[in-house]
PDB file of N, CA and C in Angstrom:
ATOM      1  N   UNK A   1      12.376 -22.065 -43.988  1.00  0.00           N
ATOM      2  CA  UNK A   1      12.547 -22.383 -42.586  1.00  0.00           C
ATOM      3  C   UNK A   1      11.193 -22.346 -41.845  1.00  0.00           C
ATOM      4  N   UNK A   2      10.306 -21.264 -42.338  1.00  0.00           N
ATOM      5  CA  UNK A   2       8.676 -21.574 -41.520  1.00  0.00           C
ATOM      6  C   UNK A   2       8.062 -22.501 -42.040  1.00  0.00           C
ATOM      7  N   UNK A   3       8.300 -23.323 -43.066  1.00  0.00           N
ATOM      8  CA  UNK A   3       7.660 -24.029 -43.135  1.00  0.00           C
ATOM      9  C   UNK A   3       7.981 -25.544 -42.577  1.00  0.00           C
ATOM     10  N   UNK A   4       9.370 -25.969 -42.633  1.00  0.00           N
ATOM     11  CA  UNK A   4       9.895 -26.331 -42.055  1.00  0.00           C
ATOM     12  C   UNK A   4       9.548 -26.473 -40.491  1.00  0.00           C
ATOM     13  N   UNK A   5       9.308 -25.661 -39.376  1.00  0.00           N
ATOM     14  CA  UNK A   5       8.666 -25.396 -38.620  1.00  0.00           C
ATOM     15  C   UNK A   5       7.308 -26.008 -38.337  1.00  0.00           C
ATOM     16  N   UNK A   6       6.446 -25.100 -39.054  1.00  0.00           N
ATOM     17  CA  UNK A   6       5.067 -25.435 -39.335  1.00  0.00           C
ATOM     18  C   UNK A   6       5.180 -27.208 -39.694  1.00  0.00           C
ATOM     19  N   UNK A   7       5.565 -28.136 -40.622  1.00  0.00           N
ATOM     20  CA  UNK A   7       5.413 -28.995 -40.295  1.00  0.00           C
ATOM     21  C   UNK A   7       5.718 -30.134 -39.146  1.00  0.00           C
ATOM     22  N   UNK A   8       6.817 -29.123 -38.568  1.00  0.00           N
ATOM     23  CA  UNK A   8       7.628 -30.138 -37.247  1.00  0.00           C
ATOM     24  C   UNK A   8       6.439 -29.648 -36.214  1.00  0.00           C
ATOM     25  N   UNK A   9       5.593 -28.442 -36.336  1.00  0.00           N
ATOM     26  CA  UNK A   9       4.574 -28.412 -35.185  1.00  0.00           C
ATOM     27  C   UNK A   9       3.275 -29.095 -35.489  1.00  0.00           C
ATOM     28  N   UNK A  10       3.214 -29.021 -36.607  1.00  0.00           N
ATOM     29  CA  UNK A  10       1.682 -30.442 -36.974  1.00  0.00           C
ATOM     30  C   UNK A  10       2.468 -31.408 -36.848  1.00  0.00           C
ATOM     31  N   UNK A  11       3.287 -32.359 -36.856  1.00  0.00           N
ATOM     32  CA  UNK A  11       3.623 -33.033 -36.937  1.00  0.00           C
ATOM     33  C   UNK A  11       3.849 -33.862 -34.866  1.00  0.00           C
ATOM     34  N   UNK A  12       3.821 -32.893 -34.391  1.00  0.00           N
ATOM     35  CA  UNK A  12       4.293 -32.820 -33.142  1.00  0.00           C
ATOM     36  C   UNK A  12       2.883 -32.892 -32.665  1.00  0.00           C
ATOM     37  N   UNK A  13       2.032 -32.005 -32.981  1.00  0.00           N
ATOM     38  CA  UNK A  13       0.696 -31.991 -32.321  1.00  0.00           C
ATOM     39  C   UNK A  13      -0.302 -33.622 -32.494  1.00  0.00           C
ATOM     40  N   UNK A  14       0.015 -33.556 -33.426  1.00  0.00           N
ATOM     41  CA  UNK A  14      -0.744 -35.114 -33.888  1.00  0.00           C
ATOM     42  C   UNK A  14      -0.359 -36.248 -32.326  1.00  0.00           C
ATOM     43  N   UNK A  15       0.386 -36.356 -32.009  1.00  0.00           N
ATOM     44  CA  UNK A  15       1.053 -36.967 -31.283  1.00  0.00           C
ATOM     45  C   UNK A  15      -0.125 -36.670 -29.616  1.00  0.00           C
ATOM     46  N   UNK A  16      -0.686 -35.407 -29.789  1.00  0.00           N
ATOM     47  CA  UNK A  16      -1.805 -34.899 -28.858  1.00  0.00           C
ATOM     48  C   UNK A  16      -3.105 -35.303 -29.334  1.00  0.00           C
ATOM     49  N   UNK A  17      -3.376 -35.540 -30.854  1.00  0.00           N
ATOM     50  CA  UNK A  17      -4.762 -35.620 -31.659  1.00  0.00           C
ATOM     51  C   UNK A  17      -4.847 -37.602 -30.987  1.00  0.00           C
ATOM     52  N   UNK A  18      -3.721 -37.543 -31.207  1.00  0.00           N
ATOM     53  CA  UNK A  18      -4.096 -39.626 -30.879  1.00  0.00           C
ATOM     54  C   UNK A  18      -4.161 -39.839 -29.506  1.00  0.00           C
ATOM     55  N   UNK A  19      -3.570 -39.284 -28.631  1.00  0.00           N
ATOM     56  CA  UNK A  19      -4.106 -39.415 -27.822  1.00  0.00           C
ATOM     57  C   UNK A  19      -5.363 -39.315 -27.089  1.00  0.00           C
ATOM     58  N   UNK A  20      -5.580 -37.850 -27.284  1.00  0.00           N
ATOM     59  CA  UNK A  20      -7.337 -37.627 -27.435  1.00  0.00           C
ATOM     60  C   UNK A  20      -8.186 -38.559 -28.101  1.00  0.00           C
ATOM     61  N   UNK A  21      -7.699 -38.923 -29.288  1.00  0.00           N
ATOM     62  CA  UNK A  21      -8.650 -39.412 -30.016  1.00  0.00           C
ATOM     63  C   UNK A  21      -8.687 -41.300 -29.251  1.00  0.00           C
ATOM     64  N   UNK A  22      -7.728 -41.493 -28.855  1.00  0.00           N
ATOM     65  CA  UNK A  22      -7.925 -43.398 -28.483  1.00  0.00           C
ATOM     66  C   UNK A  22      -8.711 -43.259 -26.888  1.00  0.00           C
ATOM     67  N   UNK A  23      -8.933 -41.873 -26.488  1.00  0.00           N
ATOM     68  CA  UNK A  23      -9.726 -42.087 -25.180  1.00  0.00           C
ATOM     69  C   UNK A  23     -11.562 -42.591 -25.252  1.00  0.00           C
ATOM     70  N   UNK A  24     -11.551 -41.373 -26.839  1.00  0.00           N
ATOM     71  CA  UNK A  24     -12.613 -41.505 -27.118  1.00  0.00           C
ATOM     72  C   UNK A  24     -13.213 -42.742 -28.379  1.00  0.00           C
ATOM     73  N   UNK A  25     -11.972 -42.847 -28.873  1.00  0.00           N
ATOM     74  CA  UNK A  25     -12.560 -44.058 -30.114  1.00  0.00           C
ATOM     75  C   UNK A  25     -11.657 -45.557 -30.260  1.00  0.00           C
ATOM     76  N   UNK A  26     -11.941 -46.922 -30.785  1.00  0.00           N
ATOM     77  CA  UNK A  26     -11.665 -47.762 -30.417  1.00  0.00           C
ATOM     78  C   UNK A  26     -10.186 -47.704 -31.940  1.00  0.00           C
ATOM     79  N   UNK A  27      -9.208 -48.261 -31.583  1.00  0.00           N
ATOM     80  CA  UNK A  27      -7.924 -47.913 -32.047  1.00  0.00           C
ATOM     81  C   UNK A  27      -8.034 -48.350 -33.723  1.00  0.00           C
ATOM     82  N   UNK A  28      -8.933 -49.117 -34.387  1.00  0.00           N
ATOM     83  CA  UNK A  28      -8.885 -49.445 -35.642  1.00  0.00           C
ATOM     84  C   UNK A  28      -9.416 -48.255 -36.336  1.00  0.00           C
ATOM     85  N   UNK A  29     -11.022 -47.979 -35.427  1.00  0.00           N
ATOM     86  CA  UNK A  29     -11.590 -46.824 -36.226  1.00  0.00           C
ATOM     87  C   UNK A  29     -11.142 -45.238 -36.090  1.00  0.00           C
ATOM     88  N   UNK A  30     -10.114 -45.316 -35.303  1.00  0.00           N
ATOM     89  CA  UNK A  30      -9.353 -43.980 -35.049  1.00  0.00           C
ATOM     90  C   UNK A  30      -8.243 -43.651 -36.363  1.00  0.00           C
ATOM     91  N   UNK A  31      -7.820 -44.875 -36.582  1.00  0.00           N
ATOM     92  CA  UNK A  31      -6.765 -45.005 -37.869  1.00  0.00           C
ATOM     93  C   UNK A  31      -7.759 -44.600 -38.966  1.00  0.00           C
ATOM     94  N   UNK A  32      -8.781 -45.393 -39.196  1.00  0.00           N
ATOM     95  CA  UNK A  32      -9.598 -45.248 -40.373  1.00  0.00           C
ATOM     96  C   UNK A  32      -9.960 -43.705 -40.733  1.00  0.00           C
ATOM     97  N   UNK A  33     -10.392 -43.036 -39.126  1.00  0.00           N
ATOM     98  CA  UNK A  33     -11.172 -41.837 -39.444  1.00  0.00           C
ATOM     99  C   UNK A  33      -9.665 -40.730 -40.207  1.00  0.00           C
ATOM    100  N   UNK A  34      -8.555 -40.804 -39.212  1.00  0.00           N
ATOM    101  CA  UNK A  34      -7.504 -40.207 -39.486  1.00  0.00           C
ATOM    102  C   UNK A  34      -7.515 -40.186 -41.403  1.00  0.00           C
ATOM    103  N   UNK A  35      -7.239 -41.091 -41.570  1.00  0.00           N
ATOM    104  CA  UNK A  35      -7.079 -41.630 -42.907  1.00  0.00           C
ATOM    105  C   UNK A  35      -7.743 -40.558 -43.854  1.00  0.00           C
ATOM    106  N   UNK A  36      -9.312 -41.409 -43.871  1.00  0.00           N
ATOM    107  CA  UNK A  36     -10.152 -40.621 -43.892  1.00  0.00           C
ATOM    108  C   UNK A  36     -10.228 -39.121 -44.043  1.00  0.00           C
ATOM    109  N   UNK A  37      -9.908 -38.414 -43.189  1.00  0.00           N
ATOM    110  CA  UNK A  37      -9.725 -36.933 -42.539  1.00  0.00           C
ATOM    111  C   UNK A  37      -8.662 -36.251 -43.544  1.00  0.00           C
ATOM    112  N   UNK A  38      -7.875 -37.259 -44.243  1.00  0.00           N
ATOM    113  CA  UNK A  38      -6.662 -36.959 -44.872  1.00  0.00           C
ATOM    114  C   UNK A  38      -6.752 -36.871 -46.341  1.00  0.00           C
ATOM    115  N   UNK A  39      -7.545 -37.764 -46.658  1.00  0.00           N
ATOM    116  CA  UNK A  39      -7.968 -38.591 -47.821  1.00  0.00           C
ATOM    117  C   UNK A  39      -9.345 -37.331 -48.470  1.00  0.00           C
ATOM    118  N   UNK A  40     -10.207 -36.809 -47.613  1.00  0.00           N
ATOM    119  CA  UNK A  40     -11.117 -36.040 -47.952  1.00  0.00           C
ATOM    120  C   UNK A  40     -10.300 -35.062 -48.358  1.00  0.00           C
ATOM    121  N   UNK A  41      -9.803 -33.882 -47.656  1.00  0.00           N
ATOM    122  CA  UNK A  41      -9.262 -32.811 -48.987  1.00  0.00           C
ATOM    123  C   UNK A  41      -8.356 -33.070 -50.277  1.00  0.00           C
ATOM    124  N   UNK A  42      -7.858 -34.210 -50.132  1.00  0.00           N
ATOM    125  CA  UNK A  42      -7.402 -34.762 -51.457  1.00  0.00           C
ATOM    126  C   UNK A  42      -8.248 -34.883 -52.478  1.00  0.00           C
ATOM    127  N   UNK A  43      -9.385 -35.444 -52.431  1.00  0.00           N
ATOM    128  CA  UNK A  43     -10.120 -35.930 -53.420  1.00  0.00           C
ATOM    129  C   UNK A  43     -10.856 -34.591 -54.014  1.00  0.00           C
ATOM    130  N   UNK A  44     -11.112 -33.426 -52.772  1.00  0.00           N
ATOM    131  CA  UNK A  44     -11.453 -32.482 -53.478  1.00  0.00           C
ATOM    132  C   UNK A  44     -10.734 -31.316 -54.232  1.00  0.00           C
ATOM    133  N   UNK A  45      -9.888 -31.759 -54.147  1.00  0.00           N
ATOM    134  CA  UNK A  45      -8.515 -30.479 -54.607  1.00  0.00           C
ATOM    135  C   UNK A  45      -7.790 -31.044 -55.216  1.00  0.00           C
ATOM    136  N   UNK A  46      -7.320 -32.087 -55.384  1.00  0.00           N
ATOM    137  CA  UNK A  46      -6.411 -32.687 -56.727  1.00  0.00           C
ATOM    138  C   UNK A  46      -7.634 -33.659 -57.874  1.00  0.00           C
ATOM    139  N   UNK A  47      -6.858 -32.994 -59.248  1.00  0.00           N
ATOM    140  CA  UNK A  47      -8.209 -33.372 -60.245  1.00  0.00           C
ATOM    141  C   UNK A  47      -7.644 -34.509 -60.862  1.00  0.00           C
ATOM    142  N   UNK A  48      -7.918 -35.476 -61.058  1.00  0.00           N
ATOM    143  CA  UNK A  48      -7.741 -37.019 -61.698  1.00  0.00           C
ATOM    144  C   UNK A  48      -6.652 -36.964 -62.928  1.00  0.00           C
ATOM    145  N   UNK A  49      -5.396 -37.283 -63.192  1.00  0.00           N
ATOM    146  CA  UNK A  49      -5.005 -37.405 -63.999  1.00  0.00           C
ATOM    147  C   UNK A  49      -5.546 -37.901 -65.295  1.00  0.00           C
ATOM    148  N   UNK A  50      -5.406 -37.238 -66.453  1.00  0.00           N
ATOM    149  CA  UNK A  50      -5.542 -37.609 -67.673  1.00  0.00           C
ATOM    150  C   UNK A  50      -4.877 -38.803 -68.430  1.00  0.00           C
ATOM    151  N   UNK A  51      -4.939 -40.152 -67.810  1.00  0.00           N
ATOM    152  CA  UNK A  51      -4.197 -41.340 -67.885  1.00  0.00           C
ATOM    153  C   UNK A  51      -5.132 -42.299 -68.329  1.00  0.00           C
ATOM    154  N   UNK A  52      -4.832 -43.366 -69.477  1.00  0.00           N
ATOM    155  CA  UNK A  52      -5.907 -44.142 -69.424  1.00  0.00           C
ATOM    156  C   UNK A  52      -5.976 -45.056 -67.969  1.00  0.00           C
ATOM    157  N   UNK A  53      -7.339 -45.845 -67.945  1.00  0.00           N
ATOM    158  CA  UNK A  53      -7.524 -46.833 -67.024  1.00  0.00           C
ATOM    159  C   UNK A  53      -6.941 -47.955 -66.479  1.00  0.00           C
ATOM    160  N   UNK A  54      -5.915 -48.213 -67.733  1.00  0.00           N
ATOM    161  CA  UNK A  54      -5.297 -49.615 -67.410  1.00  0.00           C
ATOM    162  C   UNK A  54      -3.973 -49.326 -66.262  1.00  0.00           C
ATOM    163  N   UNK A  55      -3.624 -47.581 -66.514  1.00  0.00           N
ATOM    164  CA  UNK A  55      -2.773 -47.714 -65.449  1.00  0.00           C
ATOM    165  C   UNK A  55      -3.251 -47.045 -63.984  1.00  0.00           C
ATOM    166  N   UNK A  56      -4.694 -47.014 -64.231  1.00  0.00           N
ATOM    167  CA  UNK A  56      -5.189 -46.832 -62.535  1.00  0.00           C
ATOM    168  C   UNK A  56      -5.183 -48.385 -62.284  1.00  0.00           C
ATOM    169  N   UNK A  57      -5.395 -49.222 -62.946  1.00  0.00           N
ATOM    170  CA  UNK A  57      -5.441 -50.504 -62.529  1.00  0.00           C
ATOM    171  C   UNK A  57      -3.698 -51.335 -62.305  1.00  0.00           C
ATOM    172  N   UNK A  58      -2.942 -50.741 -63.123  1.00  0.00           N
ATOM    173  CA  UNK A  58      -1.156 -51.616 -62.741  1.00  0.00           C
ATOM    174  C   UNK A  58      -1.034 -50.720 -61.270  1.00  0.00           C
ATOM    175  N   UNK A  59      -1.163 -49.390 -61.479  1.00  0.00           N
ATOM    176  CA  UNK A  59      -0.760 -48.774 -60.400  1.00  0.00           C
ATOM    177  C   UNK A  59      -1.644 -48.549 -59.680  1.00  0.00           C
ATOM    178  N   UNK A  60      -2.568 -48.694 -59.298  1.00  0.00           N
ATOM    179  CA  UNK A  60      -3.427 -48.223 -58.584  1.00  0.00           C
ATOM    180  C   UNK A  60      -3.820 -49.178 -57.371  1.00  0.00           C
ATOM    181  N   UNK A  61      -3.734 -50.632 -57.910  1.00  0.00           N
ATOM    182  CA  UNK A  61      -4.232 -51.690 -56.957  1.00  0.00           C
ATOM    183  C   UNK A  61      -2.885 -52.200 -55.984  1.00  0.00           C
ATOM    184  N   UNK A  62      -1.733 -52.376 -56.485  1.00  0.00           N
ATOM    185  CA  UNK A  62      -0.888 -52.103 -55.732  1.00  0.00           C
ATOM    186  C   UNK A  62      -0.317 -50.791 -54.372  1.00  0.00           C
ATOM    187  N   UNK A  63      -0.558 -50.092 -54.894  1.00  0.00           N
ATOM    188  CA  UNK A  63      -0.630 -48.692 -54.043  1.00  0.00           C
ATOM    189  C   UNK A  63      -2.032 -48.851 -53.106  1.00  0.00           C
ATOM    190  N   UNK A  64      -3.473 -49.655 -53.409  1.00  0.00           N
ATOM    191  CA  UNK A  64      -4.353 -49.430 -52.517  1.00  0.00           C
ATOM    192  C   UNK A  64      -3.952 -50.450 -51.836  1.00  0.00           C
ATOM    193  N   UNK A  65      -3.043 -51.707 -51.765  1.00  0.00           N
ATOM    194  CA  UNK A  65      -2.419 -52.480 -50.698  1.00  0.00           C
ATOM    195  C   UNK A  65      -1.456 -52.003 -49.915  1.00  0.00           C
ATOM    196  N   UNK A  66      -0.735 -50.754 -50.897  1.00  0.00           N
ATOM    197  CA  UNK A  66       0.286 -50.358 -50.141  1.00  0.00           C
ATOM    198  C   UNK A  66      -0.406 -49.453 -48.914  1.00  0.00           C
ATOM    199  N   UNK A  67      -1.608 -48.724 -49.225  1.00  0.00           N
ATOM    200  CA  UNK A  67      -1.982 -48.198 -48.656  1.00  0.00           C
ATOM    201  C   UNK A  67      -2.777 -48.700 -47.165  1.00  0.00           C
ATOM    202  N   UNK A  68      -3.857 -49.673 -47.846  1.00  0.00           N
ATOM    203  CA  UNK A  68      -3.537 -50.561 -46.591  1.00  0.00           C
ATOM    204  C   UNK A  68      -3.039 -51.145 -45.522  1.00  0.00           C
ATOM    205  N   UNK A  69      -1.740 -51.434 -46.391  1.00  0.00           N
ATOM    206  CA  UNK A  69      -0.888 -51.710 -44.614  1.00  0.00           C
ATOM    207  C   UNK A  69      -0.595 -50.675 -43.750  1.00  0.00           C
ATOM    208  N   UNK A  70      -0.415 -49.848 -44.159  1.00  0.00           N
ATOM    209  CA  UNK A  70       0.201 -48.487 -43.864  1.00  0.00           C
ATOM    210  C   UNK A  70      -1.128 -48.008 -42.523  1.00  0.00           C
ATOM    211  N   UNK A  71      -2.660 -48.183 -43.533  1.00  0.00           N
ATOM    212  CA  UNK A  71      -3.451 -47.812 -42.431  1.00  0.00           C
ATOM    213  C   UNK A  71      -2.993 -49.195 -41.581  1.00  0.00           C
ATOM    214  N   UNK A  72      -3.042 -50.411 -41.634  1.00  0.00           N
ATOM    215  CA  UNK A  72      -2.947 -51.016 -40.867  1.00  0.00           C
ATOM    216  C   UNK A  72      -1.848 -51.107 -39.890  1.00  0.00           C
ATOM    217  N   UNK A  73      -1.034 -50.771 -40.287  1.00  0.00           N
ATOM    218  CA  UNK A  73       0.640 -49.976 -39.199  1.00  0.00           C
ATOM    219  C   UNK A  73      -0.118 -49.083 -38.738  1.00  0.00           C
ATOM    220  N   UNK A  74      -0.553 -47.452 -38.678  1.00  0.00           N
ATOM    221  CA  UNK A  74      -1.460 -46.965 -37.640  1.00  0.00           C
ATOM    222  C   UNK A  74      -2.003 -47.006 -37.015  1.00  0.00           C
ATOM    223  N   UNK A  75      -3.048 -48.051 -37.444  1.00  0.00           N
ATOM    224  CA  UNK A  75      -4.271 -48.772 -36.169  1.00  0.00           C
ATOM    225  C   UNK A  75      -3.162 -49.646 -35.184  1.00  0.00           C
ATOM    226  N   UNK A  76      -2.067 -50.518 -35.584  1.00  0.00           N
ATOM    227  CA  UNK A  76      -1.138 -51.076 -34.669  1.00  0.00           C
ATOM    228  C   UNK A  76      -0.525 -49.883 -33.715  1.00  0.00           C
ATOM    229  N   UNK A  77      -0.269 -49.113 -33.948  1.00  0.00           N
ATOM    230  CA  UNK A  77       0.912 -48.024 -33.196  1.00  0.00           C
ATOM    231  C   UNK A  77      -0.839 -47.825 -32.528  1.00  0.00           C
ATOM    232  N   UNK A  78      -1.510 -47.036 -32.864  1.00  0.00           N
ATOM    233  CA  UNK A  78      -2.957 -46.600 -32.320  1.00  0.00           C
ATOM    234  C   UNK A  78      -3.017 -47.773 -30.763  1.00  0.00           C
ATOM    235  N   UNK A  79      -3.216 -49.473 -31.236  1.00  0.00           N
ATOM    236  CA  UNK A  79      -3.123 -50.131 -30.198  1.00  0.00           C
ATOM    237  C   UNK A  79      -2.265 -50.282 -29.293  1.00  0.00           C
ATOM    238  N   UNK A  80      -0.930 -49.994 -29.754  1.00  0.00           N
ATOM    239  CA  UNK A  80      -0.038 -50.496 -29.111  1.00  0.00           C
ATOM    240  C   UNK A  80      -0.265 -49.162 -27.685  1.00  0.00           C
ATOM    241  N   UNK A  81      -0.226 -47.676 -28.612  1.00  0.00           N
ATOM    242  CA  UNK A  81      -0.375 -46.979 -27.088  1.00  0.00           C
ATOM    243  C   UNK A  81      -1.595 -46.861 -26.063  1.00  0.00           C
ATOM    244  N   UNK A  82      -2.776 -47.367 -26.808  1.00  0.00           N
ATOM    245  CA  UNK A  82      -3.685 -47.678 -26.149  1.00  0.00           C
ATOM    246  C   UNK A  82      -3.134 -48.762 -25.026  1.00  0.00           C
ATOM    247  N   UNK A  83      -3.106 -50.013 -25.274  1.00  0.00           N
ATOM    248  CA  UNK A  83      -2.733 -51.063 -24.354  1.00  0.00           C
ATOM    249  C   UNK A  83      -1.267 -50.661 -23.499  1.00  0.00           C
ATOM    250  N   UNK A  84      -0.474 -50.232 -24.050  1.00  0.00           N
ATOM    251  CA  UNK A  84       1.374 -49.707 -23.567  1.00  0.00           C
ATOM    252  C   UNK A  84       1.252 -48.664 -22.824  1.00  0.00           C
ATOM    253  N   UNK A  85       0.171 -48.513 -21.768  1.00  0.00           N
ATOM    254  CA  UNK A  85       0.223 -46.927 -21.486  1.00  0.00           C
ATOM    255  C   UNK A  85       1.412 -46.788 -19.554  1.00  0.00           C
ATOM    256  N   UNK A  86       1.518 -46.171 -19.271  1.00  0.00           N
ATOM    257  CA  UNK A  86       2.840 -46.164 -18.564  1.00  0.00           C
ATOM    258  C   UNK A  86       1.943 -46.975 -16.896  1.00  0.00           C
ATOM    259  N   UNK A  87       1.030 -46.722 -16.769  1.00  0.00           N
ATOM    260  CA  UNK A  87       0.015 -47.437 -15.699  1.00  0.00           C
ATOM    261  C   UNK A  87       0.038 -48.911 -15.841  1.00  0.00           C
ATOM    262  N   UNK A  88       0.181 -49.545 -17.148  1.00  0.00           N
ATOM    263  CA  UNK A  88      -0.202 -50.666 -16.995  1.00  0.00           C
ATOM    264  C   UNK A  88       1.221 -51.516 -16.701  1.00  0.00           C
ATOM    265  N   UNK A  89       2.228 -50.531 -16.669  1.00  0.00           N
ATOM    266  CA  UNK A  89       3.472 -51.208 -16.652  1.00  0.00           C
ATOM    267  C   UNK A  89       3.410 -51.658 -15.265  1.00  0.00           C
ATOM    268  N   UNK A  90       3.771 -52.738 -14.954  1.00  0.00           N
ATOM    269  CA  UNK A  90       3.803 -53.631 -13.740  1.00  0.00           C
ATOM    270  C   UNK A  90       5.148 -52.474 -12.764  1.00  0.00           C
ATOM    271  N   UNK A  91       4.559 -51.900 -11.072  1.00  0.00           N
ATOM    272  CA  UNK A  91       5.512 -51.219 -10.439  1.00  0.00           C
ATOM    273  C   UNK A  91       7.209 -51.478 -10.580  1.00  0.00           C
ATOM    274  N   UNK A  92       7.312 -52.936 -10.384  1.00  0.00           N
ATOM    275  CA  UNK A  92       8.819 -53.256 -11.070  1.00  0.00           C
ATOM    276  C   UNK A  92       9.445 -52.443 -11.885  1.00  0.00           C
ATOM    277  N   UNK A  93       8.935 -52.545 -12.779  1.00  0.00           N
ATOM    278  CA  UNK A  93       9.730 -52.150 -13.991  1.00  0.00           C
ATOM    279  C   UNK A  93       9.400 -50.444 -14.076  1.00  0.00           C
ATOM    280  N   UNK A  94       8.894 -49.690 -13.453  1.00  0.00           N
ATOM    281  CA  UNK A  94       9.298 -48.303 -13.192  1.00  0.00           C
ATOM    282  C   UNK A  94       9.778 -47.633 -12.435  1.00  0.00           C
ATOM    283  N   UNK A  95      10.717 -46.485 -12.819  1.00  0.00           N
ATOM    284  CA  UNK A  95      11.862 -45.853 -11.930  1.00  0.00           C
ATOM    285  C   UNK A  95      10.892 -45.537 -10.902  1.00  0.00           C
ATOM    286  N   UNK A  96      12.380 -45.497  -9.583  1.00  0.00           N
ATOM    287  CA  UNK A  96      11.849 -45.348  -8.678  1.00  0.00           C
ATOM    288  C   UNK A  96      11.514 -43.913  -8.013  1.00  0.00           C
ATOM    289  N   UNK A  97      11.658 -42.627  -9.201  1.00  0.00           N
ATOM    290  CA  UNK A  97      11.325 -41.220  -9.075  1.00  0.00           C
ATOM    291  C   UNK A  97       9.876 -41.668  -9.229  1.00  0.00           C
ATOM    292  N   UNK A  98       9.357 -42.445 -10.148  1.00  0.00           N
ATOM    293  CA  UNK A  98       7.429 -42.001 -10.723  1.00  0.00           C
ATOM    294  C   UNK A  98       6.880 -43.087  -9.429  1.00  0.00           C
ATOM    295  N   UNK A  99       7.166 -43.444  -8.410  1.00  0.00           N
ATOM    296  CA  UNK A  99       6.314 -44.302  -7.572  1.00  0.00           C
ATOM    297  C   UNK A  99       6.331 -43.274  -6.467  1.00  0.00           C
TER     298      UNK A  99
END
């Protein structure tokens, strides 16, 4: 159950990290760094499977597309709240408590 927890509160906070982070960085390279950020303790803490090469290559090049889009779905959500932010919504279309 704490852990459980613990991930619903990283999970929750991130939601504060992107915001911060699209004030200060432009929404593609915010995805990248994230990535990035994620991708570094991996590489140093999990040790390379003992597999030959041919199946880093069946599996491997597929999964780095899969991976791809995936960053590329982030950098989209990244833009979308950059540009979608509740200011730019035209007065119309917001309740009439936030005016």
């Amino acid at each position: 159950m704490l852990l459980a927890t613990l991930v619903a509160a990283i999970w929750g906070f991130n939601f504060v990290i992107i915001e911060v982070g699209l004030d200060n960085f432009p929404p593609l390279l915010f995805a990248a760094l994230r990535f990035a950020a994620a991708a570094f303790p991996t590489v140093l803490f999990v040790r390379r499977p003992n597999v030959p090469w041919r199946w880093f290559v069946t599996i491997g090049l597929p999964q780095l597309l899969a991976t791809a889009l995936v960053v590329g779905g982030v950098a989209i959500v990244s833009l979308r709240r950059r540009i979608c932010t509740p200011t730019a919504v035209s007065p119309e279309l917001q309740p009439a408590a936030t005016r």
